[in-house]
C-alpha atoms as a PDB file:
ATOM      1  CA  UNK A   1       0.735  -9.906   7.110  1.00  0.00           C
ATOM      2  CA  UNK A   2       2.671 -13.007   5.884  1.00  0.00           C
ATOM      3  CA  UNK A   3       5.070 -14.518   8.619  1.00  0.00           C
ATOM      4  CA  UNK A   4       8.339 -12.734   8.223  1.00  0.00           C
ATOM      5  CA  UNK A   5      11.750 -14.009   7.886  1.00  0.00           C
ATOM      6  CA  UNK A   6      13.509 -11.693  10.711  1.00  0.00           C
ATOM      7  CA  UNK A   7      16.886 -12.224  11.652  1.00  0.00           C
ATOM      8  CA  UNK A   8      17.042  -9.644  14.893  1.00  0.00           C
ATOM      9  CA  UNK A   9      17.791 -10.444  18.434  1.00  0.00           C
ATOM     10  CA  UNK A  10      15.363  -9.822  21.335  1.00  0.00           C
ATOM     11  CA  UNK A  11      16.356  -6.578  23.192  1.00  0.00           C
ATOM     12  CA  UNK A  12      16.164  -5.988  27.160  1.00  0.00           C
ATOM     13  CA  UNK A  13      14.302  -3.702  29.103  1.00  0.00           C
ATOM     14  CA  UNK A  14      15.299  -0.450  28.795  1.00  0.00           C
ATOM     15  CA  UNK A  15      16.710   1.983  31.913  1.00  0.00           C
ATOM     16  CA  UNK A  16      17.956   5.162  32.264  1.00  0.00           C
ATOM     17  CA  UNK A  17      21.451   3.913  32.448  1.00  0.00           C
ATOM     18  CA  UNK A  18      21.493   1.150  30.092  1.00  0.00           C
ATOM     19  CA  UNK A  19      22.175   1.248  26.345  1.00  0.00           C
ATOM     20  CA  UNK A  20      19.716   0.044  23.972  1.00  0.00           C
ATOM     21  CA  UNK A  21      20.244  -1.796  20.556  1.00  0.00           C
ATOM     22  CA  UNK A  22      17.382  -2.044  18.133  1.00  0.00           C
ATOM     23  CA  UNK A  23      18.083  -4.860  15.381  1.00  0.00           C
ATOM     24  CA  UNK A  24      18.097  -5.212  11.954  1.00  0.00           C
ATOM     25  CA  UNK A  25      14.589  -6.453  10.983  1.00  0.00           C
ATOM     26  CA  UNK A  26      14.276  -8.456   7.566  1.00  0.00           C
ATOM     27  CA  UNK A  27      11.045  -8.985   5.252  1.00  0.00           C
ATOM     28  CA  UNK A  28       9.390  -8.852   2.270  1.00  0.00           C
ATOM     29  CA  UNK A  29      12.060  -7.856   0.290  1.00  0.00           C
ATOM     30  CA  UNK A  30      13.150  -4.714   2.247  1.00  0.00           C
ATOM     31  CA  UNK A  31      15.988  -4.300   5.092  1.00  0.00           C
ATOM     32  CA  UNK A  32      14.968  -2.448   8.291  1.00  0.00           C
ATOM     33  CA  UNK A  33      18.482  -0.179   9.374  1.00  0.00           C
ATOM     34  CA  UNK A  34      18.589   2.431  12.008  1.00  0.00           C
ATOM     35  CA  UNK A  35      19.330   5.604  10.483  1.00  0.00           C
ATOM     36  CA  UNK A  36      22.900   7.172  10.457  1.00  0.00           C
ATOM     37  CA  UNK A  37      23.651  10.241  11.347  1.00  0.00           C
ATOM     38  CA  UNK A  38      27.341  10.409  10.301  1.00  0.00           C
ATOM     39  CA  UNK A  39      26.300   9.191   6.879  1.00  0.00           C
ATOM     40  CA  UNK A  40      25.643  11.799   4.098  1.00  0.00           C
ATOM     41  CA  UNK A  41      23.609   9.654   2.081  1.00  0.00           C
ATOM     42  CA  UNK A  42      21.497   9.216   4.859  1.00  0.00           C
ATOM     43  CA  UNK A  43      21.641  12.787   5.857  1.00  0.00           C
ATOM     44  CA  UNK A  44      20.239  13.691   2.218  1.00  0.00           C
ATOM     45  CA  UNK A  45      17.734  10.828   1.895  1.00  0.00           C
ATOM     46  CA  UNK A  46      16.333  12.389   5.454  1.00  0.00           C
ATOM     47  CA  UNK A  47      16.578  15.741   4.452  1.00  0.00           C
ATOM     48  CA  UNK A  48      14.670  14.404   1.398  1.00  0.00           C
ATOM     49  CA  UNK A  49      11.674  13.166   3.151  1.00  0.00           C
ATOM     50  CA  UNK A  50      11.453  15.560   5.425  1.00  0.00           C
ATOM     51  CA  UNK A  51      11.366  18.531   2.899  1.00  0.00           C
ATOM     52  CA  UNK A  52       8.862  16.542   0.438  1.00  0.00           C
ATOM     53  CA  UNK A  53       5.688  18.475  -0.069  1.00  0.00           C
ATOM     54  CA  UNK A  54       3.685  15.222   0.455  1.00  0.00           C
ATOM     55  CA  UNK A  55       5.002  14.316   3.805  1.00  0.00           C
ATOM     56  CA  UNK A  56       4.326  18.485   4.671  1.00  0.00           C
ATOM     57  CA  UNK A  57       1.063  17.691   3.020  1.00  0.00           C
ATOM     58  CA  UNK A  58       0.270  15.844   5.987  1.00  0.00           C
ATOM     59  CA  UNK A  59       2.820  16.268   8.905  1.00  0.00           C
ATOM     60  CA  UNK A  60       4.386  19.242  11.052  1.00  0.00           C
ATOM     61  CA  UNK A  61       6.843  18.573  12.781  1.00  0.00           C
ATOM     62  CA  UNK A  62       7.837  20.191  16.417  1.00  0.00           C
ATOM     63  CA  UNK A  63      10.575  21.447  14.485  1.00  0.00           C
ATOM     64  CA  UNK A  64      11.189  21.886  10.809  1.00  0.00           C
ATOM     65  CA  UNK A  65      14.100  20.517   8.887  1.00  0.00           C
ATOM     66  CA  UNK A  66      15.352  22.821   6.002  1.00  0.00           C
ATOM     67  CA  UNK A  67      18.682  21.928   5.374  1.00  0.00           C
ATOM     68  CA  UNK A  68      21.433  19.502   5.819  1.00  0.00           C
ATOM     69  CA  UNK A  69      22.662  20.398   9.066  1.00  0.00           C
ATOM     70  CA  UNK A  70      19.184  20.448  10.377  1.00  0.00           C
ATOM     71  CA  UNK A  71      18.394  16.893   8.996  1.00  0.00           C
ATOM     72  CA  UNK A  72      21.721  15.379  10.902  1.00  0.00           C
ATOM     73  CA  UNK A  73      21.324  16.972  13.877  1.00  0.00           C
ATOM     74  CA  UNK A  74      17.429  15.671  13.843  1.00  0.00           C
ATOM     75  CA  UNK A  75      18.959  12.016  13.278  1.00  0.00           C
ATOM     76  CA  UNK A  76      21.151  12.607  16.388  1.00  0.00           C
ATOM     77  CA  UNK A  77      18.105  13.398  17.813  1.00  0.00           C
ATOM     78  CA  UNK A  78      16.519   9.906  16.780  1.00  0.00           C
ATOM     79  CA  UNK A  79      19.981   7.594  17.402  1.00  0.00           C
ATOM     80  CA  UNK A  80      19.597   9.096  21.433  1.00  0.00           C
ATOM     81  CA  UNK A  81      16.274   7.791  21.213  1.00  0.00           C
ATOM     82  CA  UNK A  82      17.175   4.353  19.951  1.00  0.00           C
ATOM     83  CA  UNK A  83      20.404   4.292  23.114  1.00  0.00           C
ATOM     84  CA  UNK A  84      17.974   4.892  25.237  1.00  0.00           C
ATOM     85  CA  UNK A  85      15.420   2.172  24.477  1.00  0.00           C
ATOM     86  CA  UNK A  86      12.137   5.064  23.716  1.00  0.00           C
ATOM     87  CA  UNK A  87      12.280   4.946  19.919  1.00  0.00           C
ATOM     88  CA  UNK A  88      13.358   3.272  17.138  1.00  0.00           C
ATOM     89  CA  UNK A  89      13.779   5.000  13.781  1.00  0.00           C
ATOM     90  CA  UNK A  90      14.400   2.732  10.549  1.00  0.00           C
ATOM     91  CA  UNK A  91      15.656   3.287   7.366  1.00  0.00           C
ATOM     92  CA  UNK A  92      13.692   1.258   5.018  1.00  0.00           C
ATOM     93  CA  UNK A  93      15.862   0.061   2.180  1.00  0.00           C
ATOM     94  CA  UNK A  94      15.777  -2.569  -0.356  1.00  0.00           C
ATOM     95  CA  UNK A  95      16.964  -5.899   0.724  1.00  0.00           C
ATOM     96  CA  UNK A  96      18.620  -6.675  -2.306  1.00  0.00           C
ATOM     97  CA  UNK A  97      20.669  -3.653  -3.332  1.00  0.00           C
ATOM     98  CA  UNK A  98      20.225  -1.144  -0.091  1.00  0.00           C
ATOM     99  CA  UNK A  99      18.769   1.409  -1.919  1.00  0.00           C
ATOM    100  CA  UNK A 100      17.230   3.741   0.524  1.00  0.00           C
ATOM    101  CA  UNK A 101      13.131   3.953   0.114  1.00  0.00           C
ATOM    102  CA  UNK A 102      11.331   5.539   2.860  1.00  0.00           C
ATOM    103  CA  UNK A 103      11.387   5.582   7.383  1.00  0.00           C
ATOM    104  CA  UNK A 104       9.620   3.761   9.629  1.00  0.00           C
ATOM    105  CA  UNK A 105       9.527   4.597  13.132  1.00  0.00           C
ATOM    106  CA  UNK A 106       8.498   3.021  16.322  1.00  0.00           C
ATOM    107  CA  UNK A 107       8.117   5.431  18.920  1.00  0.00           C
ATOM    108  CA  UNK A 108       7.007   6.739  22.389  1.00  0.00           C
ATOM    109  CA  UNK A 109       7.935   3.116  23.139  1.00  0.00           C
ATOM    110  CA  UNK A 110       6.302   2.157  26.830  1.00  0.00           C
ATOM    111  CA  UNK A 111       7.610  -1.109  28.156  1.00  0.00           C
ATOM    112  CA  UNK A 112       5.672  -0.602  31.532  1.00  0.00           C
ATOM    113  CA  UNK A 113       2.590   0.215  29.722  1.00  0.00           C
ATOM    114  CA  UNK A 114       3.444  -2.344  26.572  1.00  0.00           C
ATOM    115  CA  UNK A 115       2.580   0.647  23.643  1.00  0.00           C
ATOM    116  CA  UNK A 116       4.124   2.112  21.244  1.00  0.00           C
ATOM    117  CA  UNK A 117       3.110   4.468  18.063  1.00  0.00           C
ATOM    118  CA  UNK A 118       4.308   4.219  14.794  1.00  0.00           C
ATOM    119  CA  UNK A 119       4.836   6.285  11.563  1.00  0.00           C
ATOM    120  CA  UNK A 120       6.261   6.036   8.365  1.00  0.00           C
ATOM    121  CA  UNK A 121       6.955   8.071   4.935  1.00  0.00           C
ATOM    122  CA  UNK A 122       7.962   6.481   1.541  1.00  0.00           C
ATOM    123  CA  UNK A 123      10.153   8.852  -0.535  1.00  0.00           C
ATOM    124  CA  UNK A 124       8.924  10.039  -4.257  1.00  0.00           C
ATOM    125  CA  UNK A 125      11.033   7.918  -6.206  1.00  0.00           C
ATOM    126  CA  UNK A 126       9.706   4.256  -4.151  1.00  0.00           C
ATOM    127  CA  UNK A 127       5.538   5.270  -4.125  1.00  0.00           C
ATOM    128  CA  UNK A 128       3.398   3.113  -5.785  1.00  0.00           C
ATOM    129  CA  UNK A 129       5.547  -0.368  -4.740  1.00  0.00           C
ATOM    130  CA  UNK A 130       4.096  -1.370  -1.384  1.00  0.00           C
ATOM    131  CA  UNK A 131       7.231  -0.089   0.434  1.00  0.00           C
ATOM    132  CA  UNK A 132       4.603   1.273   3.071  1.00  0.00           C
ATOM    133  CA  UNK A 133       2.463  -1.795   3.576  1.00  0.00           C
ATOM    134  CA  UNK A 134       5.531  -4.048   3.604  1.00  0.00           C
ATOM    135  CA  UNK A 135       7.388  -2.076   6.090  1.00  0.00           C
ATOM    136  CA  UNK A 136       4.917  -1.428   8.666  1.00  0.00           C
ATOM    137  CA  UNK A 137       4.463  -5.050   8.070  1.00  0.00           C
ATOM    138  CA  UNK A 138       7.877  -6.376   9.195  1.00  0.00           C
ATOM    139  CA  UNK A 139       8.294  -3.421  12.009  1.00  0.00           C
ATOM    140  CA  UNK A 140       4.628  -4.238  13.715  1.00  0.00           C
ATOM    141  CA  UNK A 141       5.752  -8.046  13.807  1.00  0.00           C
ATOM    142  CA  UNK A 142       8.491  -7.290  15.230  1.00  0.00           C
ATOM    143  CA  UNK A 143       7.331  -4.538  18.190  1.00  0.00           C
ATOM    144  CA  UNK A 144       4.415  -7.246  18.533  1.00  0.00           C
ATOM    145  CA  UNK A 145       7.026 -10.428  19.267  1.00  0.00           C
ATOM    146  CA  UNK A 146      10.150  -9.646  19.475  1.00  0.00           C
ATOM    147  CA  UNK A 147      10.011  -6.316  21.496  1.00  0.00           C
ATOM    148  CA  UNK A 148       7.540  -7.454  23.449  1.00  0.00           C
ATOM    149  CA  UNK A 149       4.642  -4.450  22.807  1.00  0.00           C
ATOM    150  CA  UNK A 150       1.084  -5.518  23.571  1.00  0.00           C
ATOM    151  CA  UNK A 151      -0.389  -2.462  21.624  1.00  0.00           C
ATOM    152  CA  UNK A 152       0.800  -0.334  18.655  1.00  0.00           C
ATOM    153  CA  UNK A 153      -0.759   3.125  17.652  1.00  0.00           C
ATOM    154  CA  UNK A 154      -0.921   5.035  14.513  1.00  0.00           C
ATOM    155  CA  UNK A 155      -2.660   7.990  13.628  1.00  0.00           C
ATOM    156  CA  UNK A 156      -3.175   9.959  10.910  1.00  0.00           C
ATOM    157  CA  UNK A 157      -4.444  12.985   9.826  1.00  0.00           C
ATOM    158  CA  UNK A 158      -8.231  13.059   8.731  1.00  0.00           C
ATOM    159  CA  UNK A 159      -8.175  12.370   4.998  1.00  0.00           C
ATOM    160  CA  UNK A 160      -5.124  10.970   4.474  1.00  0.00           C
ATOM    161  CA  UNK A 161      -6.560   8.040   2.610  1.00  0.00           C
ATOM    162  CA  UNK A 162      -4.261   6.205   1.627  1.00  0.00           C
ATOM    163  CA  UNK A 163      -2.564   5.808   4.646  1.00  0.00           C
ATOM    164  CA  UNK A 164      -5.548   4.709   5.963  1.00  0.00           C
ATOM    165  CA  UNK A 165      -5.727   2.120   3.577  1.00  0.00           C
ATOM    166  CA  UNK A 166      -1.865   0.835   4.521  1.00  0.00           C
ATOM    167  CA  UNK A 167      -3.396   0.852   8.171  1.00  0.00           C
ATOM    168  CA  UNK A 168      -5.792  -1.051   7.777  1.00  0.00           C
ATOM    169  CA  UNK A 169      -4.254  -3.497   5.271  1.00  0.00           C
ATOM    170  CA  UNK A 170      -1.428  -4.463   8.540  1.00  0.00           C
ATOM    171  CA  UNK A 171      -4.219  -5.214  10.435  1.00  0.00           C
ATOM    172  CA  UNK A 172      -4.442  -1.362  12.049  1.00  0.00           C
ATOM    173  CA  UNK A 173      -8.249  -1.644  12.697  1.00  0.00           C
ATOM    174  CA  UNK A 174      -9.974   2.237  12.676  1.00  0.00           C
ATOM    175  CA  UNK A 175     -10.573   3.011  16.538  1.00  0.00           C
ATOM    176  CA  UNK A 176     -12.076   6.407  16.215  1.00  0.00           C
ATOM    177  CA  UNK A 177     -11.372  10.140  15.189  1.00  0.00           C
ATOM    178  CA  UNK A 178      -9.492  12.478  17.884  1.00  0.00           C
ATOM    179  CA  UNK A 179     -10.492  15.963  17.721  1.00  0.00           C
ATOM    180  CA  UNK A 180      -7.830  18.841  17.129  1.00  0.00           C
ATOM    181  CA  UNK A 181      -5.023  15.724  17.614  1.00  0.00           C
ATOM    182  CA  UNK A 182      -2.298  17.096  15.767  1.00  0.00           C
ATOM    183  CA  UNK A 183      -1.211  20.576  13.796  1.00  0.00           C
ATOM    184  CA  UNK A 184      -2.596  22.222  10.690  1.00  0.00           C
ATOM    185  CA  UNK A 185      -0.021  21.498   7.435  1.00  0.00           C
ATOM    186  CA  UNK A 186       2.817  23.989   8.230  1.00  0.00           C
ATOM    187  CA  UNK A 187       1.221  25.896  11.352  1.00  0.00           C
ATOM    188  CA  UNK A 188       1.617  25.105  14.928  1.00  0.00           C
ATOM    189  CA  UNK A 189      -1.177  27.682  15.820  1.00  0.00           C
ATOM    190  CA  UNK A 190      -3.762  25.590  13.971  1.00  0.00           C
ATOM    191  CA  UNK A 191      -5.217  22.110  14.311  1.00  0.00           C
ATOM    192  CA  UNK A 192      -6.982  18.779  12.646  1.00  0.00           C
ATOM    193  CA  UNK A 193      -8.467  15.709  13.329  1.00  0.00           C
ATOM    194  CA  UNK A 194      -6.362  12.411  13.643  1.00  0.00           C
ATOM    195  CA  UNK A 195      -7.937   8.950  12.515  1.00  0.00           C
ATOM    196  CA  UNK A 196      -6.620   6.907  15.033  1.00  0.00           C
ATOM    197  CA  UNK A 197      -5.933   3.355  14.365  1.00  0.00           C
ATOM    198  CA  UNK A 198      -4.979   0.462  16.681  1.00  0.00           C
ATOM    199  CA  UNK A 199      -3.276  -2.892  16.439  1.00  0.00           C
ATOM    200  CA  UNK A 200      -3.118  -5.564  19.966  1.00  0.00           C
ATOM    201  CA  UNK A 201      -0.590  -8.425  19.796  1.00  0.00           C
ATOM    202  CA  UNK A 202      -3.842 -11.234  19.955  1.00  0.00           C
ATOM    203  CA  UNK A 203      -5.177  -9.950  16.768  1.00  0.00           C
ATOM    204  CA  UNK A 204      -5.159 -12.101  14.454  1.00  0.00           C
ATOM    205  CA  UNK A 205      -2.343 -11.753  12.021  1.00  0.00           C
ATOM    206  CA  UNK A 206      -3.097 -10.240   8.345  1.00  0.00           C
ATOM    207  CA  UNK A 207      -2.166 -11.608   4.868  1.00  0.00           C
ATOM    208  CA  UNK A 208      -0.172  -9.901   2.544  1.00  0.00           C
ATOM    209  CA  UNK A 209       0.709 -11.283  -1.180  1.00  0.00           C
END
């Protein structure tokens, strides 16, 4: 990826006591925000992605959001996360006019262990634009640097190819498959193979346009 232009501070070490603040993050052309859960828009844009048949396509949740009151009380769930330093959840929106586009998440973040995993979804209206690529851009730079992570993970569900191909465009290299990793498309008695990629803060840094 291209060297970003991030205007974020760099956060301490979480502890069970302590509250955490994730920054703003800043790059090619898109705004990194935490997500609000007091904010309707941002209610419906979750509610949004969550409900898209593309993102059920390939993800099951623990729980399933169905409704509005479901998708706030899942971004509570996130903004504890990001107080108490073990995830941060993004809104990806367009730098210029806010428009929300997608999520990006860093999470299951380990600062004794320095690793973290991260996921993303791009809503309907923003595919096709990069949104993806430049996003997991700016928020692996930053977990890399900034927060201090020597490894980031992301997986994926076997077949999923073009999120394979965003993967491996941020410099996600493939690192294997992992048998029965995650749940069948909307069953939790079922399950499929992951590709797992894997990025280390000495790789070397990828290009993007």
């Amino acid at each position: 990826m291209s060297s970003v232009d991030a205007q974020q501070t760099d956060p301490a070490s979480p502890s069970p006591s302590s509250s955490f603040s994730f920054p703003d993050l800043y790059g090619h052309g898109i705004r990194l925000r935490l997500w609000d859960a007091d904010s309707d828009a941002d209610v419906e844009a979750w509610l949004r992605g969550l409900t898209d048949p593309e993102f059920r396509r390939w993800n099951t949740p623990l729980k399933q959001v169905d409704d509005l009151a479901g998708a706030r009380e899942s971004l509570r769930a996130k903004a504890l996360a990001s107080t108490d330093g073990s995830g941060a959840s993004y809104c990806v929106t367009d730098a210029a006019s806010g428009a929300v586009l997608g999520h990006i998440g860093v999470n299951m973040i380990d600062l004794v262990l320095s690793v973290a995993r991260v996921g993303y979804w791009v809503l309907p209206e923003a595919r096709g634009q990069g949104v993806a690529v430049r996003a997991l851009a700016v928020a692996s730079r930053w977990a890399l640097t900034d927060l201090g992570i020597h490894r980031l993970e992301l997986g994926h569900a076997l077949g999923h190819e073009a999120s394979c191909r965003i993967a491996e465009r941020c410099g996600f290299r493939h690192e294997g498959t992992l048998r029965g990793a995650m749940w069948e498309a909307g069953r939790q008695d079922a399950f499929r193979d992951v590709h797992l990629h894997g990025r280390i803060a000495t790789d070397p840094e990828p290009q993007l346009p």
